[in-house]
N, C-alpha and C. Protein backbone atom coordinates (compact mmCIF):
# COMPACT_ATOMS: atom_id res chain seq x y z
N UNK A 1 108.71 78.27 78.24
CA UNK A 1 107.73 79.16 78.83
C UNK A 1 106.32 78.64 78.52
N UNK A 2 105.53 78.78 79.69
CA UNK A 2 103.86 78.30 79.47
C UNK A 2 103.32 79.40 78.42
N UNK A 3 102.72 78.42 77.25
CA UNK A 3 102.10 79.11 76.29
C UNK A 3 100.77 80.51 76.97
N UNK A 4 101.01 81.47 76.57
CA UNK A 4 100.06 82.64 77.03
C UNK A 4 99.11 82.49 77.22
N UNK A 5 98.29 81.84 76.34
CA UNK A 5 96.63 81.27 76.63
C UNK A 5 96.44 80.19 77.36
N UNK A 6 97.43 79.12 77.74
CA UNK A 6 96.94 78.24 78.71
C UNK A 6 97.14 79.10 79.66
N UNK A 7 98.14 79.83 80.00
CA UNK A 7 98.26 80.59 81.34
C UNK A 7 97.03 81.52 81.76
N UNK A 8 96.45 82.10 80.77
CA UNK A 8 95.13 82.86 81.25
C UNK A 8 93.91 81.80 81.15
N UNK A 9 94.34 80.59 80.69
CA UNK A 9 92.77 79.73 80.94
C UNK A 9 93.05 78.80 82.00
N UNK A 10 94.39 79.18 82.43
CA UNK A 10 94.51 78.48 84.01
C UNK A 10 93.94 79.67 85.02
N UNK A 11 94.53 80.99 84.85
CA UNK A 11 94.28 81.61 86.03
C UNK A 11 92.79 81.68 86.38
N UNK A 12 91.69 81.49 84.45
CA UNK A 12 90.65 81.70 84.43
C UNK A 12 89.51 80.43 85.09
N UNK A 13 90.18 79.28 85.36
CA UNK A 13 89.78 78.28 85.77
C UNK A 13 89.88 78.32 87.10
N UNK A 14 90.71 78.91 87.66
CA UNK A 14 91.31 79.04 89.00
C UNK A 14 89.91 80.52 89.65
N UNK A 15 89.83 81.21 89.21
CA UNK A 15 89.12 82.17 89.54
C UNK A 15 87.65 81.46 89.41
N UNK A 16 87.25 81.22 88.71
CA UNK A 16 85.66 80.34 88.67
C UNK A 16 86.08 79.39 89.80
N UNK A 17 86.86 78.44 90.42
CA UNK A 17 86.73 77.71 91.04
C UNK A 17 86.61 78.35 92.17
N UNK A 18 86.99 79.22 92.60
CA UNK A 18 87.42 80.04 94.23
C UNK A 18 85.77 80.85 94.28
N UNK A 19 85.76 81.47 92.79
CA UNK A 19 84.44 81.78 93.25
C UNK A 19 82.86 81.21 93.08
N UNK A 20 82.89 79.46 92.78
CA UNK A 20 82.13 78.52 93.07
C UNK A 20 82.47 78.61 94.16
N UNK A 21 83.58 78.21 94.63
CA UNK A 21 83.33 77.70 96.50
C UNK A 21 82.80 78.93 97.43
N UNK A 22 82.80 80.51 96.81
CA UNK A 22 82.77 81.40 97.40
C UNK A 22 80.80 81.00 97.23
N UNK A 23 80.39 80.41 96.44
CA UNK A 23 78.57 80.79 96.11
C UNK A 23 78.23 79.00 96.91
N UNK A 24 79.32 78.42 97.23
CA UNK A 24 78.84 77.20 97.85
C UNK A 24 78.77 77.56 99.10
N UNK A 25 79.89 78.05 99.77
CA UNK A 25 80.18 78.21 101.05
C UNK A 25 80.47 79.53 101.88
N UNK A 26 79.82 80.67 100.68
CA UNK A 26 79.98 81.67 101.59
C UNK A 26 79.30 82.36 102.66
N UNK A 27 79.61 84.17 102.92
CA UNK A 27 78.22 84.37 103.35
C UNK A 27 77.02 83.85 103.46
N UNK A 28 76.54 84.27 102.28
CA UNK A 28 74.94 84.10 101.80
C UNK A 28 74.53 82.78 101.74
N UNK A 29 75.53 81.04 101.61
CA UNK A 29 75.17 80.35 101.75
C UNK A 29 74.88 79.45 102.68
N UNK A 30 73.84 78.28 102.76
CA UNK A 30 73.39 77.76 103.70
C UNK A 30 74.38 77.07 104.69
N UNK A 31 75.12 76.81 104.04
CA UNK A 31 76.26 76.53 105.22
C UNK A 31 77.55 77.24 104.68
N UNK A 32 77.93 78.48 105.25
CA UNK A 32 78.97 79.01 105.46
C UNK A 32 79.82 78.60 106.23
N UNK A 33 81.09 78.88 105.31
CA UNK A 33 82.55 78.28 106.37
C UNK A 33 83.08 79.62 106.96
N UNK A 34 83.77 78.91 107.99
CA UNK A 34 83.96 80.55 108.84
C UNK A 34 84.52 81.79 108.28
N UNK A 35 84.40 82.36 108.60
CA UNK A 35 85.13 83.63 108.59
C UNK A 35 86.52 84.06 107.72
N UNK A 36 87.03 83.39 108.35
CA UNK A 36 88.87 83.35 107.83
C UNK A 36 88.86 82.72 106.72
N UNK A 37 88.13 81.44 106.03
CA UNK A 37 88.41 80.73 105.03
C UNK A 37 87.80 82.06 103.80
N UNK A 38 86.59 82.53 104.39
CA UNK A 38 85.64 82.86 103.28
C UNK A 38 86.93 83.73 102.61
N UNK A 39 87.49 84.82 104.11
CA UNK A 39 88.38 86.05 103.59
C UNK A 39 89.52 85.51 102.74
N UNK A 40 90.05 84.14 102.93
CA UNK A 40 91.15 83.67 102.41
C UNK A 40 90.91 83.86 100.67
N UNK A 41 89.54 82.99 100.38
CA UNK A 41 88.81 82.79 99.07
C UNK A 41 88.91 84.02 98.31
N UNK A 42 88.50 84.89 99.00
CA UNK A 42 88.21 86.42 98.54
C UNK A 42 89.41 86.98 98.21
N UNK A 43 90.75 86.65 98.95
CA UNK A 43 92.24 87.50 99.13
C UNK A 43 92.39 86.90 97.28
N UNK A 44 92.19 85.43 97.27
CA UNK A 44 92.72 84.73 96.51
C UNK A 44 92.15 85.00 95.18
N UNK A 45 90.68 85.21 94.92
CA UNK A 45 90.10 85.59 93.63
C UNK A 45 90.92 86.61 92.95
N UNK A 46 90.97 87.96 94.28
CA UNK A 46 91.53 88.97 93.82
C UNK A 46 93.03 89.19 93.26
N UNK A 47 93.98 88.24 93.88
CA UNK A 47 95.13 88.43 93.10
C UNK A 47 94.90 86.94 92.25
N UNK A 48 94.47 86.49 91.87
CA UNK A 48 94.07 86.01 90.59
C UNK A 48 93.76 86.61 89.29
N UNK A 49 93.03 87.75 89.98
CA UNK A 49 92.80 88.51 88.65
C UNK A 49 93.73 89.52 88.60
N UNK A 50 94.63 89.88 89.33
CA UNK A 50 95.21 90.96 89.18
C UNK A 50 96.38 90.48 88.70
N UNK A 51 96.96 88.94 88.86
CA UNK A 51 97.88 88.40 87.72
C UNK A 51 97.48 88.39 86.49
N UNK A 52 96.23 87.67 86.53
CA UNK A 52 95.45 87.99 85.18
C UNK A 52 95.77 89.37 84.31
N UNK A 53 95.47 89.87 85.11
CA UNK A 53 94.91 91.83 84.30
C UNK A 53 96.96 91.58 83.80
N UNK A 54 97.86 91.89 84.50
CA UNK A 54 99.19 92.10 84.50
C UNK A 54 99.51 91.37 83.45
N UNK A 55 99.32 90.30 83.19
CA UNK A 55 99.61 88.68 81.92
C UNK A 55 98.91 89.42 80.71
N UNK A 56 97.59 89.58 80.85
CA UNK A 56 97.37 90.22 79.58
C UNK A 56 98.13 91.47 79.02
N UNK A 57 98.10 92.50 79.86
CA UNK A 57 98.65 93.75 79.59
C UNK A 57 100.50 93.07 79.30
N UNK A 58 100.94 92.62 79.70
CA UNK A 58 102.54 92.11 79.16
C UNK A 58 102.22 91.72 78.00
N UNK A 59 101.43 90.35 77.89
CA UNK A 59 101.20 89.77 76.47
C UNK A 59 100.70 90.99 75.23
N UNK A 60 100.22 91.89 75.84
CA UNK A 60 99.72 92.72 75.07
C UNK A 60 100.91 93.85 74.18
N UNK A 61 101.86 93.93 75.46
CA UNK A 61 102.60 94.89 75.21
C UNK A 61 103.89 94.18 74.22
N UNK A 62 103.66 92.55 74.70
CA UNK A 62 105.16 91.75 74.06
C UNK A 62 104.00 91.85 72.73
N UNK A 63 102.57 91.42 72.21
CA UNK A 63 102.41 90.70 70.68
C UNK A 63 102.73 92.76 69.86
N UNK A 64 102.50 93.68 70.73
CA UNK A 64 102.84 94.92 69.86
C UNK A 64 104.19 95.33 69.58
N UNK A 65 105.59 94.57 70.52
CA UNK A 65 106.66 95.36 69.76
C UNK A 65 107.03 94.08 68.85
N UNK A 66 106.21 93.12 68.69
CA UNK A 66 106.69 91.91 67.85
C UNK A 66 106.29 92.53 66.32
């Protein structure tokens, strides 16, 4: 099994990257990519973190009945 903390400093690497490309290429930036990619970026941050949130709260719940 992937050690617990690389797994949240992957998802956490993964989330900064989606949302660099989101401050390179989104909305607000000078060259925005269309539409569909931006929403893709956005779908993707969000269940990033919501594996995130879930990984901690398990890890949390496995280091308390240990």
């Amino acid at each position: 099994m992937t050690d617990p903390a690389e797994m949240i400093a992957w998802l956490d690497r993964r989330i900064a990257s989606a949302m660099a490309w989101l401050d390179d290429h989104g909305k607000g930036s000078k060259r925005p990519r269309p539409q569909h990619e931006i929403e893709t970026k956005e779908y993707d941050i969000a269940r990033f973190e919501e594996i995130k949130a879930a990984y901690v709260k398990a890890l949390a719940k496995r280091e308390q009945a240990a």
